[in-house]
C-alpha atoms as a PDB file:
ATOM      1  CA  UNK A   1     -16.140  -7.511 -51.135  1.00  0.00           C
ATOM      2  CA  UNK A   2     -18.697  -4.678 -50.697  1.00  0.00           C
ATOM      3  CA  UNK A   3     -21.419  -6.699 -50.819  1.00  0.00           C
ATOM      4  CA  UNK A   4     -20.236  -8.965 -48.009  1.00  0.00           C
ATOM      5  CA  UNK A   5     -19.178  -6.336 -45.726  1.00  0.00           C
ATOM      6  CA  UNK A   6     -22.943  -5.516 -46.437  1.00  0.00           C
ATOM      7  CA  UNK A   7     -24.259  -8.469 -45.345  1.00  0.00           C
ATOM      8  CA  UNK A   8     -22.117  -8.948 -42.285  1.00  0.00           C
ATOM      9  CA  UNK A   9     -22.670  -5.008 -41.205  1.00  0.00           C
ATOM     10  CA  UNK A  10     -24.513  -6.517 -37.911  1.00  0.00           C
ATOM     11  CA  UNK A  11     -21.621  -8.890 -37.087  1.00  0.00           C
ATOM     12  CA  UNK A  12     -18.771  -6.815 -37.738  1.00  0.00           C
ATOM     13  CA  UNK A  13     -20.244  -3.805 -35.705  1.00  0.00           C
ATOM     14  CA  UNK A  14     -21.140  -6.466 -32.697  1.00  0.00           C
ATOM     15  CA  UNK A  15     -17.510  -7.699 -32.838  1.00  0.00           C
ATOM     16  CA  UNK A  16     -15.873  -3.942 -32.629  1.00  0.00           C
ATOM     17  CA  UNK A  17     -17.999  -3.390 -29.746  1.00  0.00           C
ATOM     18  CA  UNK A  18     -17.191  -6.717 -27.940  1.00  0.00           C
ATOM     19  CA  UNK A  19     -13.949  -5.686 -28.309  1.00  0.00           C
ATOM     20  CA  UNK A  20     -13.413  -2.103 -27.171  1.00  0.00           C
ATOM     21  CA  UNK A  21     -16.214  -3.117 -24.348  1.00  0.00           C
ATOM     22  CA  UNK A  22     -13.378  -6.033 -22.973  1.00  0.00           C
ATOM     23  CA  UNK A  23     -10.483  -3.987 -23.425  1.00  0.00           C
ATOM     24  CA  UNK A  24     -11.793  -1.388 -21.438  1.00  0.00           C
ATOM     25  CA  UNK A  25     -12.730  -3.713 -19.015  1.00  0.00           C
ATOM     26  CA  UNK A  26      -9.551  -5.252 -18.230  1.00  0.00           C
ATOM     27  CA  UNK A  27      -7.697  -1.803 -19.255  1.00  0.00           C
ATOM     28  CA  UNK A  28      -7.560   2.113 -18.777  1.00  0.00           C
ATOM     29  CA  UNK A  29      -7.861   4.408 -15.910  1.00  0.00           C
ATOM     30  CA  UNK A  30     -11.244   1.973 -14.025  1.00  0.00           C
ATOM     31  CA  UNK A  31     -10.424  -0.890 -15.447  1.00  0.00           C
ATOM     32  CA  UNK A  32      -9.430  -4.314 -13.692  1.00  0.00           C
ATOM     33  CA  UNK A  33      -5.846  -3.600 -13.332  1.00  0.00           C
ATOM     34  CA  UNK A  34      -6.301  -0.580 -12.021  1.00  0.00           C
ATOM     35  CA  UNK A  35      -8.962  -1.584  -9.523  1.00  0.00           C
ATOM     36  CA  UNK A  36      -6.098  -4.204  -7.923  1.00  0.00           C
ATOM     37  CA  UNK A  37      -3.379  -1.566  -7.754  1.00  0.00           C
ATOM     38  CA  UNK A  38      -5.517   0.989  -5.866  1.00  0.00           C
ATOM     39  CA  UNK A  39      -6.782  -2.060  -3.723  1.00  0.00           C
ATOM     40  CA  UNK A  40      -3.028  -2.964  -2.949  1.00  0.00           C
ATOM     41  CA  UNK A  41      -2.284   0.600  -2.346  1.00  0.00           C
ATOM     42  CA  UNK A  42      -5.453   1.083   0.050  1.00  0.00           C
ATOM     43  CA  UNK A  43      -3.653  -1.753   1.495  1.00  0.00           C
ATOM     44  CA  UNK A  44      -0.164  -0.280   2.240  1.00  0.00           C
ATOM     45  CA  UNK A  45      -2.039   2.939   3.051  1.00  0.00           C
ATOM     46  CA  UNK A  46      -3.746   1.002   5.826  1.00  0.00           C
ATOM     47  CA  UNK A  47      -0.554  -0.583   7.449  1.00  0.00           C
ATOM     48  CA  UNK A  48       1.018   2.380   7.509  1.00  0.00           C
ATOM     49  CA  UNK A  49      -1.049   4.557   9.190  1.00  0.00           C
ATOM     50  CA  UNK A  50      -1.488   1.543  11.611  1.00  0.00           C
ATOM     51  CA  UNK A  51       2.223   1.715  12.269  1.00  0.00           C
ATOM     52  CA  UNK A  52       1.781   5.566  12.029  1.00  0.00           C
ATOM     53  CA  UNK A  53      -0.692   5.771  15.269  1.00  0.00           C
ATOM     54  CA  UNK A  54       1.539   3.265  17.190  1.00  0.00           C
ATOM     55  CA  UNK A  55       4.707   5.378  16.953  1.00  0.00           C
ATOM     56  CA  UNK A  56       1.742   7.983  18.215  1.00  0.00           C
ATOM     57  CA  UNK A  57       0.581   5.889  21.095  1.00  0.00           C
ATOM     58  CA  UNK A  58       4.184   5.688  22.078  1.00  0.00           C
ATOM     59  CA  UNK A  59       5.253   8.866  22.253  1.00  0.00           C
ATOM     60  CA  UNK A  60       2.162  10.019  23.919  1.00  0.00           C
ATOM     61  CA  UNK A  61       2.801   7.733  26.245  1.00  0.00           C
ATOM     62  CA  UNK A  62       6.663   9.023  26.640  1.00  0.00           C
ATOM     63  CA  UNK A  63       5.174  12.324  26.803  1.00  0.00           C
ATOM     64  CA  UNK A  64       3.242  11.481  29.906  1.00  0.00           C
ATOM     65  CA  UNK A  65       5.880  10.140  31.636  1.00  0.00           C
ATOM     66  CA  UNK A  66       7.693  13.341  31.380  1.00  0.00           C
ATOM     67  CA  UNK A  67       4.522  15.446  32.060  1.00  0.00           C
ATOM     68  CA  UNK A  68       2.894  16.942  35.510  1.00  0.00           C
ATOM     69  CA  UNK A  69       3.248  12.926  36.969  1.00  0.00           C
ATOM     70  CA  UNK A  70       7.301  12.994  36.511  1.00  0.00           C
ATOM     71  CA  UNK A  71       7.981   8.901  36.487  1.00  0.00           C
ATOM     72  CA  UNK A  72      11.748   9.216  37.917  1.00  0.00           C
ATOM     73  CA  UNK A  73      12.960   5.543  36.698  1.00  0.00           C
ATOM     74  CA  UNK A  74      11.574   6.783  33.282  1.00  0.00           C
ATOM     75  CA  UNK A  75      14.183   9.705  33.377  1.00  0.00           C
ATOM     76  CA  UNK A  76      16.842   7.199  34.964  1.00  0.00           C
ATOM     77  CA  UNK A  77      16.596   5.230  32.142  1.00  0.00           C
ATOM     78  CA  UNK A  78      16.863   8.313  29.790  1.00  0.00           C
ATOM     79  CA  UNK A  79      19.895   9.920  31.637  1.00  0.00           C
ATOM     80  CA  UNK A  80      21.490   6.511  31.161  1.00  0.00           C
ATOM     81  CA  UNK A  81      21.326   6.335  27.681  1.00  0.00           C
ATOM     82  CA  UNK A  82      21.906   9.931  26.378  1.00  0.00           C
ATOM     83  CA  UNK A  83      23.971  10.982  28.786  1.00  0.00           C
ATOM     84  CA  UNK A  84      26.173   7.223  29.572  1.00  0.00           C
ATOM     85  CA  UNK A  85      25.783   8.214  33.383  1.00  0.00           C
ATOM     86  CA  UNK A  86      26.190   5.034  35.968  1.00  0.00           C
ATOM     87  CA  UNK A  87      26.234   5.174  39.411  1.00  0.00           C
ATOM     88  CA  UNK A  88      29.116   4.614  41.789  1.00  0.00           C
ATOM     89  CA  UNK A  89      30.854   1.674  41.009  1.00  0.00           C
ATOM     90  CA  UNK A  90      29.285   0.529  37.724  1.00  0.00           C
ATOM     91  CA  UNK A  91      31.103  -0.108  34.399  1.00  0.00           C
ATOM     92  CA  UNK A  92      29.388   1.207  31.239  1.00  0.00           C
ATOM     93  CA  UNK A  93      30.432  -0.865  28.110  1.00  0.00           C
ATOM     94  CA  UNK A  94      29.648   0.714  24.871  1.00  0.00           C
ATOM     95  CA  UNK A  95      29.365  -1.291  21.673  1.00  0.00           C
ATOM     96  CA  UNK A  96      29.575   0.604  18.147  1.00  0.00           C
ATOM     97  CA  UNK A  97      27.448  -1.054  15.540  1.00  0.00           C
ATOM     98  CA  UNK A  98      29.879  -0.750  12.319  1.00  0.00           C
END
């Protein structure tokens, strides 16, 4: 048994390496599996700070309306619906989502 573990030193040294150099590959901390979950989290990442700077871009824009340039059917609107206010003759319905 020595003897052919002698002869086949080459081949059984090549096949450990084969192996630890594939599972490494495909496994472990920069391995193949790892490389798609950091892609798909690069990918969430990326739609949420899209939906990030358009909840940005809206209250910026909100925030302008309010600002030096006061847009009064912009506070109409807003006194409407915090406050329920109507003007003379109007009936406000209110629906509660259950």
């Amino acid at each position: 048994m020595l003897r052919l573990i002698k002869r086949n030193y080459f081949l059984l040294i090549s096949l450990f390496l084969i192996f630890y150099l594939s599972f490494n590959l495909v496994s472990g901390e920069r391995g193949l599996f790892s490389y798609i979950e950091k892609k798909e989290l690069l990918s969430n990442l990326k739609n949420e700070k899209l939906t990030l700077i358009s909840k940005i871009e809206d209250i910026d824009h909100k925030n302008s309306l309010l600002s030096t340039n006061l847009d009064l059917d912009y506070i109409e609107t807003l006194i409407r619906k915090r406050f329920l206010f109507g003007r003379k003759d109007e009936i406000i319905y209110i629906i509660k989502n259950d």
